[in-house]
Protein backbone atom coordinates (compact mmCIF):
# COMPACT_ATOMS: atom_id res chain seq x y z
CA UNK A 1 28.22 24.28 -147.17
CA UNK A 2 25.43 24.51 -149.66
CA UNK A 3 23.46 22.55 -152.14
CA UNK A 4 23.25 23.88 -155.77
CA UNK A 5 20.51 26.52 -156.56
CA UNK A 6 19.10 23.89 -158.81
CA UNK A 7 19.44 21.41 -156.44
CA UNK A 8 17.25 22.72 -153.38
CA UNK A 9 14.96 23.59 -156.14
CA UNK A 10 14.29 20.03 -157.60
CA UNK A 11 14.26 19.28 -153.42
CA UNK A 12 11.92 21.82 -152.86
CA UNK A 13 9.97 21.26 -155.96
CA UNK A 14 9.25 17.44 -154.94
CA UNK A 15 8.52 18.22 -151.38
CA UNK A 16 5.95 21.05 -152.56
CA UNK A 17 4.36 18.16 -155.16
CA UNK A 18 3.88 15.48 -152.45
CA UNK A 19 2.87 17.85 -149.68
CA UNK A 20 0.10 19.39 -152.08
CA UNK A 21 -1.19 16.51 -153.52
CA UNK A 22 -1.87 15.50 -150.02
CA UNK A 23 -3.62 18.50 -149.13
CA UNK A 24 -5.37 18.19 -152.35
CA UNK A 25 -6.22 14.61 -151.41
CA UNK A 26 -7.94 15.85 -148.03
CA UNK A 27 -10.22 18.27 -149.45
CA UNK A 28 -11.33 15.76 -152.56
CA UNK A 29 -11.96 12.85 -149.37
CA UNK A 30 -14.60 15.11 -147.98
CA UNK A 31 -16.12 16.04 -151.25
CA UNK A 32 -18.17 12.93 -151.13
CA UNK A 33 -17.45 11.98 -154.63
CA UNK A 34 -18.85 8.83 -155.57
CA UNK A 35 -16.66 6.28 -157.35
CA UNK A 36 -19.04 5.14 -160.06
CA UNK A 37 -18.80 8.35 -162.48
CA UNK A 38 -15.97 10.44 -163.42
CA UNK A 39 -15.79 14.17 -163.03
CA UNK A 40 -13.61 17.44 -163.67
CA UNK A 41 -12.28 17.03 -160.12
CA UNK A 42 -11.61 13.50 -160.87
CA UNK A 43 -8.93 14.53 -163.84
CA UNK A 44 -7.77 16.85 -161.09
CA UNK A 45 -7.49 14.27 -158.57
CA UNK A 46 -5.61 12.52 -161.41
CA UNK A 47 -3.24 14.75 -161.97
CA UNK A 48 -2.16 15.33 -158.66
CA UNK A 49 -1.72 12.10 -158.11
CA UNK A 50 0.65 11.71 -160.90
CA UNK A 51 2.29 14.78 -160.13
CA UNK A 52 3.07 13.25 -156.50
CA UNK A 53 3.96 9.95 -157.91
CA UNK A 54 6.65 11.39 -160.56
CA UNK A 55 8.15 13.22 -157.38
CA UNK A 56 8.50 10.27 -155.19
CA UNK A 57 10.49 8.54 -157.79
CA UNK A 58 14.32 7.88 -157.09
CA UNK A 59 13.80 10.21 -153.50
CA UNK A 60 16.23 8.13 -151.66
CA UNK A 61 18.93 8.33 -153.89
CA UNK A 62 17.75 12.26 -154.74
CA UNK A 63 18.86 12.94 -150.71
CA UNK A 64 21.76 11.16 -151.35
CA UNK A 65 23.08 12.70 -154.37
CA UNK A 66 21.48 16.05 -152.96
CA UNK A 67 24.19 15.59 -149.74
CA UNK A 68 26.75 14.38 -151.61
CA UNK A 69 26.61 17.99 -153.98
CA UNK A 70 26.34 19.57 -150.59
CA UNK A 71 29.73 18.11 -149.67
CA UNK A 72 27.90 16.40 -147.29
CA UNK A 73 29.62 12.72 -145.78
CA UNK A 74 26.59 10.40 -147.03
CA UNK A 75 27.20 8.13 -144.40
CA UNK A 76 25.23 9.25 -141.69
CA UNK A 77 22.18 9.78 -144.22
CA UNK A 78 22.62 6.55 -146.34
CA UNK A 79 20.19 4.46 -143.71
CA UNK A 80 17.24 7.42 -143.55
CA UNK A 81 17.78 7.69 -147.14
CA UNK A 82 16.82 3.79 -147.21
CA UNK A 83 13.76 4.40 -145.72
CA UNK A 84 12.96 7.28 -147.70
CA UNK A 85 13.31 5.15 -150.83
CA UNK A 86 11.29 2.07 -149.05
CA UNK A 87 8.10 4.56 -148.01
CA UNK A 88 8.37 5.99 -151.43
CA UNK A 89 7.92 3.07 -153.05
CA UNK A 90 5.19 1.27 -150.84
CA UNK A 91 3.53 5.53 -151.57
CA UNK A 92 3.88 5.16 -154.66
CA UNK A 93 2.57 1.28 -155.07
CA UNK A 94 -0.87 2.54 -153.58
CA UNK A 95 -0.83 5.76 -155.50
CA UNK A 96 -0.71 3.13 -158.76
CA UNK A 97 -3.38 0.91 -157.45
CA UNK A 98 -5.54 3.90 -157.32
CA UNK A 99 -4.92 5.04 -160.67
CA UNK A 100 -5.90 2.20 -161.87
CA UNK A 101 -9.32 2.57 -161.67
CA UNK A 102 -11.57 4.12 -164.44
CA UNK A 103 -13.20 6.56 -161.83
CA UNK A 104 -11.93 7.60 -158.33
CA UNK A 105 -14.51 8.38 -155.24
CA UNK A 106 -13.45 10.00 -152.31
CA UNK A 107 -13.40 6.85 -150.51
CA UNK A 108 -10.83 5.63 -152.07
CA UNK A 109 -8.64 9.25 -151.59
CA UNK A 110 -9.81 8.51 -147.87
CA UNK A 111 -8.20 5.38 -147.30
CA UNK A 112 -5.20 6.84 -149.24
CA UNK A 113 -4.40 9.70 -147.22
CA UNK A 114 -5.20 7.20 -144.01
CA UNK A 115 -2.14 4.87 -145.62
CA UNK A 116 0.27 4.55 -143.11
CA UNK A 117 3.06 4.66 -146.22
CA UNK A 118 1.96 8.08 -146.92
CA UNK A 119 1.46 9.57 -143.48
CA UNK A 120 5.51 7.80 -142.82
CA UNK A 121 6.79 9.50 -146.52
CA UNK A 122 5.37 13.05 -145.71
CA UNK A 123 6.96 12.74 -141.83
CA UNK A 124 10.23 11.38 -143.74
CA UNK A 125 9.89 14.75 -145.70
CA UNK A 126 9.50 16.14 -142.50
CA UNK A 127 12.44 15.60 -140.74
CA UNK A 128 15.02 15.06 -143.95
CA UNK A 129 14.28 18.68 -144.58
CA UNK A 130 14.82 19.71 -140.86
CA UNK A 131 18.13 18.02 -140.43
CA UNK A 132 19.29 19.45 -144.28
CA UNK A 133 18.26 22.75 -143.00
CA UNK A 134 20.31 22.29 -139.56
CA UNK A 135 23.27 21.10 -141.96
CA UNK A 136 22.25 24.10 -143.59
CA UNK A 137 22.41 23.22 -147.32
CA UNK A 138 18.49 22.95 -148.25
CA UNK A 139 18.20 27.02 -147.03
């Protein structure tokens, strides 16, 4: 059984978006950036924020559909696909409070990337795309 081509790619596509923003995130934390004056790596810091946030929305019902092309019974993912959707939106909540503000410090990006909502999406991520590998449709 297999996923579309396009499919795994819009999967792999928002995986890619969240897991780089937050790598992105980590490096602009320890830049020191103060919050009081915008920069070029704040519209950077911008942008992969909203890149993350665009991919987060819908995710839950994404896996779903995503099994269901598969051929997939949704049943045993409906529940994890619940949660998916809940961390998603309480990620994406606190990824909109933080652009918000006129100018972002690295303080801010800290306490982000310490946000247990993230940390629980990107393990989500994690182990969705383990078990879809193991069913073998997100090869």
């Amino acid at each position: 059984m297999s996923a579309p081509p396009d499919a795994r790619e819009d999967f792999k596509r928002r995986v890619d978006h969240i897991e780089e923003a937050y790598e992105f995130f980590l490096a602009y934390a320890s830049q020191g950036v103060p919050s009081d004056h915008t920069s070029a790596t704040g519209d950077q810091i911008r942008q992969y924020l909203k890149r993350c946030d665009s991919a987060l929305t819908g995710l839950g019902d994404f896996i779903l559909t995503f099994v269901d092309h598969a051929g997939l019974n949704q049943a045993p993912y409906r529940a994890f696909a619940g949660v998916i959707d809940r961390d998603a939106r309480d990620a994406s909540a606190a990824i909109q409070l933080v652009l918000s503000l006129s100018a972002i410090g690295s303080q801010v990006i800290d306490n982000l990337n310490a946000s247990i909502h993230l940390r629980a999406l990107l393990t989500d991520l994690f182990l969705i795309d383990e078990v879809l590998k193991t069913a073998r449709i997100a090869d």
